[in-house]
Protein backbone atom coordinates (compact mmCIF):
# COMPACT_ATOMS: atom_id res chain seq x y z
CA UNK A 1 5.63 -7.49 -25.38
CA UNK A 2 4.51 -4.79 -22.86
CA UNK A 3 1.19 -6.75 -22.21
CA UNK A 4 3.20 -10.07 -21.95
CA UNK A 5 5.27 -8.42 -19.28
CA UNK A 6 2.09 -6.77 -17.19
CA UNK A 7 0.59 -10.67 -17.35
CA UNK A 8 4.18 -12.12 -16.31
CA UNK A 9 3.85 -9.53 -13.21
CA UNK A 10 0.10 -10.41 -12.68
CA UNK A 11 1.73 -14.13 -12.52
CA UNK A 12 3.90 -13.53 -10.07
CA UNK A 13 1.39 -11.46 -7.32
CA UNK A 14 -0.50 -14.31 -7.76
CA UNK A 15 1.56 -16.82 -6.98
CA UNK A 16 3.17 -15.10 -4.23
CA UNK A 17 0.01 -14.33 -2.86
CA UNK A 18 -1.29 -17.68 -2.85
CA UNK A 19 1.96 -19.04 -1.51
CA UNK A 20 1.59 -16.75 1.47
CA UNK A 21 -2.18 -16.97 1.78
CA UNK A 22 -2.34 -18.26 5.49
CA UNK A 23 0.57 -16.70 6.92
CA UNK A 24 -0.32 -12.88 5.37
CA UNK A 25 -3.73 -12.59 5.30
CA UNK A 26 -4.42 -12.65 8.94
CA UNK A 27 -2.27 -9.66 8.88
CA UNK A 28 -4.79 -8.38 5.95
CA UNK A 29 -7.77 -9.05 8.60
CA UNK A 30 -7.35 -8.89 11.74
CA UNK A 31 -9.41 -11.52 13.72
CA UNK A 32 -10.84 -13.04 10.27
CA UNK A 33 -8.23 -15.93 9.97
CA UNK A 34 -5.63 -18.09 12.59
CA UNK A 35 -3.03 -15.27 13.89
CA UNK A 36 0.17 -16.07 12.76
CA UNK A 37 3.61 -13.57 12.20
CA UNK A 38 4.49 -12.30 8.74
CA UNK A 39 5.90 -9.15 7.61
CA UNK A 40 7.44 -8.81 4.85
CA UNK A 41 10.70 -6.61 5.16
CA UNK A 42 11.50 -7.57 8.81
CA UNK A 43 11.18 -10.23 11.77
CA UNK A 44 8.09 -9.69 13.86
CA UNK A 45 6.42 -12.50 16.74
CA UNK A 46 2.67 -12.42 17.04
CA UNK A 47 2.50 -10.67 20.24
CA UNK A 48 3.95 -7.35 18.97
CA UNK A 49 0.82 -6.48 16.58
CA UNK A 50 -1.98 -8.24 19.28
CA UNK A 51 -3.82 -5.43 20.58
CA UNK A 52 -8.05 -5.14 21.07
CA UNK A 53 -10.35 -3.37 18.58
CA UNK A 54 -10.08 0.04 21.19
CA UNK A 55 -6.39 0.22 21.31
CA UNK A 56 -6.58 -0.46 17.31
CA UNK A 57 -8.58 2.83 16.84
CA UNK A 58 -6.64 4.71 18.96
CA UNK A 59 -3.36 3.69 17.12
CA UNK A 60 -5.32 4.50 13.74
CA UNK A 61 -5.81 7.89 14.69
CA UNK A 62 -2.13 8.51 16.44
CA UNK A 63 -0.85 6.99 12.87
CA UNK A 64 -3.59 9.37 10.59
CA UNK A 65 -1.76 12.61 12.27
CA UNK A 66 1.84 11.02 12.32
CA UNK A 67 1.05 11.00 8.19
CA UNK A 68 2.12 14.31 6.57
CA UNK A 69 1.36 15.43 3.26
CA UNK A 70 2.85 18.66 1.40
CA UNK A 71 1.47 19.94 -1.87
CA UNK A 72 3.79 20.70 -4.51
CA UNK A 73 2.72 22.29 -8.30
CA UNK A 74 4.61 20.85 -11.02
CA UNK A 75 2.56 20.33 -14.17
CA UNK A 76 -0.09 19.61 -11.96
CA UNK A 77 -1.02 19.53 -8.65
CA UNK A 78 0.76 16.98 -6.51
CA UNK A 79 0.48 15.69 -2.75
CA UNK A 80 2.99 14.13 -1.17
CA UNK A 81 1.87 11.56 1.65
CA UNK A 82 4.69 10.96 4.13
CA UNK A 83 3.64 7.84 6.12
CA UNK A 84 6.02 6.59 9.40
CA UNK A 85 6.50 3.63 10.50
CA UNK A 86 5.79 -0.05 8.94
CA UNK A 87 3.44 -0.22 6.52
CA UNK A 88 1.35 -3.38 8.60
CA UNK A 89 -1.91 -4.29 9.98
CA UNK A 90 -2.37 -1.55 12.47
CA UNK A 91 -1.57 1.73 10.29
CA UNK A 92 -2.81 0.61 6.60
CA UNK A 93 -6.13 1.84 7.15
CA UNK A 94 -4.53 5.49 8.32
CA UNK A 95 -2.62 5.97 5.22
CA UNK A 96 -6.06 4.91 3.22
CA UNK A 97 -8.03 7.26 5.40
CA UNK A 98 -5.49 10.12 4.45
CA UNK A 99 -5.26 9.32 0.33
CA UNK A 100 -9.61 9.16 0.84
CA UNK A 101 -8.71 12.61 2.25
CA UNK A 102 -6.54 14.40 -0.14
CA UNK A 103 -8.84 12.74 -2.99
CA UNK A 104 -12.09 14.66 -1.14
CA UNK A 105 -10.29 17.81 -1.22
CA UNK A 106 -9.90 17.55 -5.12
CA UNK A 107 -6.47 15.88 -5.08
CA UNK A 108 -6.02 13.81 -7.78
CA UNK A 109 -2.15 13.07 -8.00
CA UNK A 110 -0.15 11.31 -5.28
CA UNK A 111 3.65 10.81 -4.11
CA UNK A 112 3.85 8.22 -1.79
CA UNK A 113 7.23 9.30 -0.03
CA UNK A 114 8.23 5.54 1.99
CA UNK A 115 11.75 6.53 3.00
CA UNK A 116 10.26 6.11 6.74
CA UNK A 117 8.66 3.07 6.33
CA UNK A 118 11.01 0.28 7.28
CA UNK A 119 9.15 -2.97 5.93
CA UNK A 120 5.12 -3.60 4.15
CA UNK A 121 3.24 -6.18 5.11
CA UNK A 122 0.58 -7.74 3.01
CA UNK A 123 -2.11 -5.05 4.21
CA UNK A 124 0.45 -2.49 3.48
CA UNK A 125 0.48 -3.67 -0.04
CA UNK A 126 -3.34 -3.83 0.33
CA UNK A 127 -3.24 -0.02 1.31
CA UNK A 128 -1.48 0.59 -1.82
CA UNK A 129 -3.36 -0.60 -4.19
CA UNK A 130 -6.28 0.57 -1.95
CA UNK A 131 -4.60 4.11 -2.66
CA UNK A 132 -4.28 3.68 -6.33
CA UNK A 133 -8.11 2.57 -7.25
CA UNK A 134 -9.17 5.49 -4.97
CA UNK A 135 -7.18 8.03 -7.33
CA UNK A 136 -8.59 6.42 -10.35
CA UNK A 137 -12.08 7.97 -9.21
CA UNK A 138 -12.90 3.94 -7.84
CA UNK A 139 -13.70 2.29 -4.54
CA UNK A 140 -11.24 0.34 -3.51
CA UNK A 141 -12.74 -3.01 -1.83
CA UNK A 142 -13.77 -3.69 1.89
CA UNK A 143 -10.79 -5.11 3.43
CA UNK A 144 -13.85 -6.75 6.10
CA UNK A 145 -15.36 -8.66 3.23
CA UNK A 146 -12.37 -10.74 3.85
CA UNK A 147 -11.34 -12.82 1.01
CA UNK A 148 -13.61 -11.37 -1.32
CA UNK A 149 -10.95 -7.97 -0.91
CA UNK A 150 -8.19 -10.04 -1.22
CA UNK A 151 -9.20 -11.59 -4.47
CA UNK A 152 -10.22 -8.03 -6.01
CA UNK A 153 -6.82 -7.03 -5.28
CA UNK A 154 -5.19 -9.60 -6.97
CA UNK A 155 -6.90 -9.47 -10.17
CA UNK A 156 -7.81 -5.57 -9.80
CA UNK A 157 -4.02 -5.12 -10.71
CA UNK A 158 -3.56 -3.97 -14.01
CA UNK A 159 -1.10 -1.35 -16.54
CA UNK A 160 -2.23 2.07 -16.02
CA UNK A 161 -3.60 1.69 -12.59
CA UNK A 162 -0.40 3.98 -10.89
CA UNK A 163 -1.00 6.39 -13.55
CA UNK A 164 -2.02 8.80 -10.31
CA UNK A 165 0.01 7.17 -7.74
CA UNK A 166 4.10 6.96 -7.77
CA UNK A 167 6.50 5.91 -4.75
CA UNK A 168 9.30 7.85 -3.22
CA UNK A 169 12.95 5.81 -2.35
CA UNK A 170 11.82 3.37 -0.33
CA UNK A 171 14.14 1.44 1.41
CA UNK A 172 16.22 -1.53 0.43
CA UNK A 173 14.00 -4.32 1.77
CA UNK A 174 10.75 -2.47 1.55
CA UNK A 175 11.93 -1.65 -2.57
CA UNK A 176 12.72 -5.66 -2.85
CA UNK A 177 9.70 -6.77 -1.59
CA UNK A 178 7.73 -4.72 -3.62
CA UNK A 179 9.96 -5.94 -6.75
CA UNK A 180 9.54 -9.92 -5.41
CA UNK A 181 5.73 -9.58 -5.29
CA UNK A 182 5.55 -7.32 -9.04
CA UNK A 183 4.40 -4.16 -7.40
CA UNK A 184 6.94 -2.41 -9.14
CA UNK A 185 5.32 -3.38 -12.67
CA UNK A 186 1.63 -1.68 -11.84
CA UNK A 187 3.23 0.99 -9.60
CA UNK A 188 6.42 3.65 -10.65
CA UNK A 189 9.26 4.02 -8.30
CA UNK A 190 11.35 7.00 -8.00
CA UNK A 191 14.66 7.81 -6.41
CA UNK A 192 14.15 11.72 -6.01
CA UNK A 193 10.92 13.92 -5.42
CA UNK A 194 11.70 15.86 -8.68
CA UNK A 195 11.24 12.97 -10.66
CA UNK A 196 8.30 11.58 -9.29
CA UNK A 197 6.81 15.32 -9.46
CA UNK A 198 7.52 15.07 -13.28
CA UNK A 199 6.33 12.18 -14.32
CA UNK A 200 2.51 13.09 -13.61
């Protein structure tokens, strides 16, 4: 039953996916496909995330330091990664950059705390799963070898892969889009930081 479930879930990123290929990739790679605007969670035009590569960098590293992250000792050890902001094509590589970080340092147990991220967009989603392969001891693929990422991504989900990564009370819209494209199957959501702490 539980495996029927996991493949129903698998069905349904994949379908969304696909659905959305043209309209949500380009926000996956940046300057690999026609720009158009999706964002899942909220109403964006094209213009507000069109910037060149040297203003991209410089927003990736104002993002990296706007990302906190608190250890707590429960069980285990646990980090807690506090991203701000929308989860979208400029600051998913940030929040990868800081799990690669906390992983390097021995960490091997994440909170993702998303109560200040107001809406994901496809490479937000990407970032998450990036986050979860990292944490099982994996590299997580290229997002510049284009499709070939987005492909491992949809068929790299699987049970067990969140066993090291859980999510914080995200908000409303970001917690329905995450339930619309079966995140919430490969990935546990909690409402309070005590129970996410206690379920590693």
């Amino acid at each position: 039953m539980l495996e029927n479930r996991r493949d129903l879930s698998l069905n349904r990123v994949t379908t969304y996916f696909n659905k959305q290929l043209r309209t949500i990739l380009p926000r996956l790679f940046p300057g690999k496909f026609p720009d158009t605007a999706h964002l899942i969670g909220s109403r964006i035009t094209p213009n507000q995330e069109v910037i060149d590569a040297a203003n991209g960098q410089t927003a990736q590293k104002q993002d990296l330091k706007r990302i906190a992250t608190t250890e707590f000792q429960g069980r285990t050890s646990v980090t807690v990664i506090r991203p701000h902001g929308a989860l979208d094509s400029l600051r998913y590589q940030a929040l990868i950059d800081q799990a690669r970080n906390v992983y390097e340092r021995g960490g091997r147990y994440i909170v993702l705390d998303m109560a200040d991220v107001p809406a994901i967009g496809m490479s937000g989603l990407f970032a998450l799963y990036s986050v979860a392969v990292l944490l099982c001891g994996e590299e997580p693929p290229d997002p510049a070898a284009g499709w070939q990422a987005y492909h491992a991504m949809v068929h790299g989900l699987k049970g067990g892969m969140g066993r090291h990564l859980k999510l914080l009370n995200p908000p409303p819209r970001v917690d329905l889009a995450l339930e619309r494209v079966g995140f919430k199957s490969f990935l546990e959501v909690h409402p309070s930081l005590e129970a996410a702490i206690a379920s590693f």
